[in-house]
C-alpha atoms as a PDB file:
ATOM      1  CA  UNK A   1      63.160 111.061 101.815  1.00  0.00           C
ATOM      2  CA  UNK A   2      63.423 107.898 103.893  1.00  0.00           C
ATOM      3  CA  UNK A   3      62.086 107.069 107.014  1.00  0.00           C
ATOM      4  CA  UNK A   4      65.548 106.869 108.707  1.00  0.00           C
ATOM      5  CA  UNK A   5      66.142 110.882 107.493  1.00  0.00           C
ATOM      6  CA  UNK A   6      62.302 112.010 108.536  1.00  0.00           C
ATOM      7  CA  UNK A   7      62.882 112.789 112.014  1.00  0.00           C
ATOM      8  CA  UNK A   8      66.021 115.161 110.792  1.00  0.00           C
ATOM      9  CA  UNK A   9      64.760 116.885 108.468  1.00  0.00           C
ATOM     10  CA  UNK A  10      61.937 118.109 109.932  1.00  0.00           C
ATOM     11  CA  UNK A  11      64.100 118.601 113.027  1.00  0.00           C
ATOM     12  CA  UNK A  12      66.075 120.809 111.210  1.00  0.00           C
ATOM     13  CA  UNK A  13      63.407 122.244 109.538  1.00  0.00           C
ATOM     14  CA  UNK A  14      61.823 123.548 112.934  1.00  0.00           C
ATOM     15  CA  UNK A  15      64.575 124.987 114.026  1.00  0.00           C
ATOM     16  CA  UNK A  16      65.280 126.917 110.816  1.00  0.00           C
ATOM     17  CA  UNK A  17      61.839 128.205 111.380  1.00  0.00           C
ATOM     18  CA  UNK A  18      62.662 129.506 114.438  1.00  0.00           C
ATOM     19  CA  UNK A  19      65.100 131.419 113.643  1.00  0.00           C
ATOM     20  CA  UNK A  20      63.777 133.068 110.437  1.00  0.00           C
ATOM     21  CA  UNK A  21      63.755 131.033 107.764  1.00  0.00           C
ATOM     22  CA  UNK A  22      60.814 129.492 105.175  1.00  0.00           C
ATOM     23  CA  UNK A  23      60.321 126.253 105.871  1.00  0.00           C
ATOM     24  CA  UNK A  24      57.944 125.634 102.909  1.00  0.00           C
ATOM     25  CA  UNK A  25      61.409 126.430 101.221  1.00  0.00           C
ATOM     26  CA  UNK A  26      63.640 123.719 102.400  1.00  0.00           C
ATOM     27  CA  UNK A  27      65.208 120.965 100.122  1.00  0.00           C
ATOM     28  CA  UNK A  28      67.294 118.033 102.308  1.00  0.00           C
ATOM     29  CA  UNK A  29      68.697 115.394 100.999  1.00  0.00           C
ATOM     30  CA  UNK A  30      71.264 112.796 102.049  1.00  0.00           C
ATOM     31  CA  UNK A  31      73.970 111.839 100.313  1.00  0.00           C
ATOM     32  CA  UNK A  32      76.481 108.764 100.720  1.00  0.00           C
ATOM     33  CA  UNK A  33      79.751 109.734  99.818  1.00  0.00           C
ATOM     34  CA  UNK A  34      83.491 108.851 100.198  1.00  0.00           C
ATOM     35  CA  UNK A  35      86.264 110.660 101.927  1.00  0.00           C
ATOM     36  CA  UNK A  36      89.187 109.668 100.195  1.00  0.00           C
ATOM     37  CA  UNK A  37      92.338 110.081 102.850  1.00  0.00           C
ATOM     38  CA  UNK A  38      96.208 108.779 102.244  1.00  0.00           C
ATOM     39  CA  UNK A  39      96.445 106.471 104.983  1.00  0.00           C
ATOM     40  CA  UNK A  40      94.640 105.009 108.003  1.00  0.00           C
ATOM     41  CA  UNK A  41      96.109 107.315 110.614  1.00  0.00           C
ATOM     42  CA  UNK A  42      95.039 110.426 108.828  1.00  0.00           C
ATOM     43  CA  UNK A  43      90.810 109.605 110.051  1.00  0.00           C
ATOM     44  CA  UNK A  44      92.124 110.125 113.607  1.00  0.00           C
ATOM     45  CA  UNK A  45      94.292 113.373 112.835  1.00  0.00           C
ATOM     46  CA  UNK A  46      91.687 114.844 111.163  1.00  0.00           C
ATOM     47  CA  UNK A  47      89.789 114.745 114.320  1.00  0.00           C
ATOM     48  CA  UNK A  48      92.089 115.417 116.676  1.00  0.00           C
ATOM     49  CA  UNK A  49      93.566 118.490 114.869  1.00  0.00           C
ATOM     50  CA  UNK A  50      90.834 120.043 113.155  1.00  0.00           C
ATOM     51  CA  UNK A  51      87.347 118.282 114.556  1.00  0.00           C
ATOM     52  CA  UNK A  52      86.137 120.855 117.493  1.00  0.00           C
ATOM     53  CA  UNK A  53      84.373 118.684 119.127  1.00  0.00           C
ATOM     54  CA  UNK A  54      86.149 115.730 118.868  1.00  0.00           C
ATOM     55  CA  UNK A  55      88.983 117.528 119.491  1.00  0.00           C
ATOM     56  CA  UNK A  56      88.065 119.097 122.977  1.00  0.00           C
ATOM     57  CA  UNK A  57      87.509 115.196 123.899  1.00  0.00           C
ATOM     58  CA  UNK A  58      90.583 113.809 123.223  1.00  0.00           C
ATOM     59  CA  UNK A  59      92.786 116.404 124.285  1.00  0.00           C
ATOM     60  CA  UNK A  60      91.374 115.174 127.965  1.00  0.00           C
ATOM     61  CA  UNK A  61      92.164 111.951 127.317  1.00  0.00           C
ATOM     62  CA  UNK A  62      95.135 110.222 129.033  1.00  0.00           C
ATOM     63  CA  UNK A  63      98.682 109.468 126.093  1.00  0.00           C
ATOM     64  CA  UNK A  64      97.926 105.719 126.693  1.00  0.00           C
ATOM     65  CA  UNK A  65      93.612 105.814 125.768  1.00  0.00           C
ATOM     66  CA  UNK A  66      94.203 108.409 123.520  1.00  0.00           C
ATOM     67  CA  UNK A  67      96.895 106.074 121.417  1.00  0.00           C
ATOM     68  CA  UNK A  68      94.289 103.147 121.825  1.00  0.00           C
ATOM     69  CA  UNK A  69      91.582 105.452 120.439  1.00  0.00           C
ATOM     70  CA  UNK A  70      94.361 105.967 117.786  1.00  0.00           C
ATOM     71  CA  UNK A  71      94.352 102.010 117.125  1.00  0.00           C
ATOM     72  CA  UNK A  72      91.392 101.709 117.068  1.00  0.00           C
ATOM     73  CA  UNK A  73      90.149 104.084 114.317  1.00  0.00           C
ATOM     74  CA  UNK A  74      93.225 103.070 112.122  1.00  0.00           C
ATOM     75  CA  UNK A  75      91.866  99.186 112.681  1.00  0.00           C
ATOM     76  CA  UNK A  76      88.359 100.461 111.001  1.00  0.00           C
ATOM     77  CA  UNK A  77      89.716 102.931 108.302  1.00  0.00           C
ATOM     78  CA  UNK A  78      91.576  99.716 106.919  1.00  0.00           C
ATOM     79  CA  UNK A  79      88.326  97.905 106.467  1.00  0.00           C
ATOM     80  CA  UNK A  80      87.684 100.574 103.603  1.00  0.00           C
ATOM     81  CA  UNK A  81      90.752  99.616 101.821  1.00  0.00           C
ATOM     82  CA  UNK A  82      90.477  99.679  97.478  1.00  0.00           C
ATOM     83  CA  UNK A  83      93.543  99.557  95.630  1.00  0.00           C
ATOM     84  CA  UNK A  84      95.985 100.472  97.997  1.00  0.00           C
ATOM     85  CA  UNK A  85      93.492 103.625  99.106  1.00  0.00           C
ATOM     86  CA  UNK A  86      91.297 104.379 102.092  1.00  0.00           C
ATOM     87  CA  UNK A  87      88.271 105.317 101.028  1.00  0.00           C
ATOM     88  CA  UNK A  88      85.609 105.867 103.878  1.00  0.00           C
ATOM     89  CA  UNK A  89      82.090 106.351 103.587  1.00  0.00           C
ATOM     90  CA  UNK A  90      80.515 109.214 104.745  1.00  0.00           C
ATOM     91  CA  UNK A  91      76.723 110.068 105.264  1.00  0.00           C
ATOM     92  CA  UNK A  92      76.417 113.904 103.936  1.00  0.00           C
ATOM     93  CA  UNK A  93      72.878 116.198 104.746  1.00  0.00           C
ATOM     94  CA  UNK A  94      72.686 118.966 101.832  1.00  0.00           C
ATOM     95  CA  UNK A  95      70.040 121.768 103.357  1.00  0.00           C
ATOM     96  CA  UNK A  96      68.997 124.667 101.450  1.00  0.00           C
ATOM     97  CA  UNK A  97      66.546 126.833 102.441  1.00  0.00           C
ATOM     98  CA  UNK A  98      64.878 130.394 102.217  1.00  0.00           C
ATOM     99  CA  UNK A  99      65.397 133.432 104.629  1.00  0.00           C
ATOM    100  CA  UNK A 100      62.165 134.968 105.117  1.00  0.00           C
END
């Protein structure tokens, strides 16, 4: 565990807690890994047809900021071009833990 991932695991740890689970039990780790998608428009449609969140946001957006919000991701997914593939990286938090 590194410094930087401290402060969310034991956040996530307390709230596990509180809601019934061991927290001697849990194991977090992060993981870097790499979304492999087929082109640098996909990043965006991921989020906007599938990402909740994300989703909910954009869909109040106006056509013109949304299609500059478009831009703009594509513009940074093409930074993670290898041999003719977007790979992006990714920052992944495994949890397991216990129920009491």
């Amino acid at each position: 565990m590194t410094a930087r991932t401290a402060p969310f695991r034991e956040g996530c740890r307390k709230i596990l807690e509180e809601v019934g689970f061991d927290g001697s039990s849990l194991r977090f780790q992060s993981k870097m890994v790499e979304w492999k998608i087929p082109s640098a428009g996909y990043f965006f449609e991921a989020e906007r047809d599938a990402g909740v969140r994300t989703a909910g946001l954009l869909a109040r957006q106006s056509p013109a900021r949304r299609k500059a919000i478009s831009q703009a991701i594509e513009e940074g997914v093409r930074h993670y071009t290898q041999a003719g593939e977007f790979s992006v990286p990714m920052a992944a938090n495994l949890v397991t833990i216990s129920k009491l």
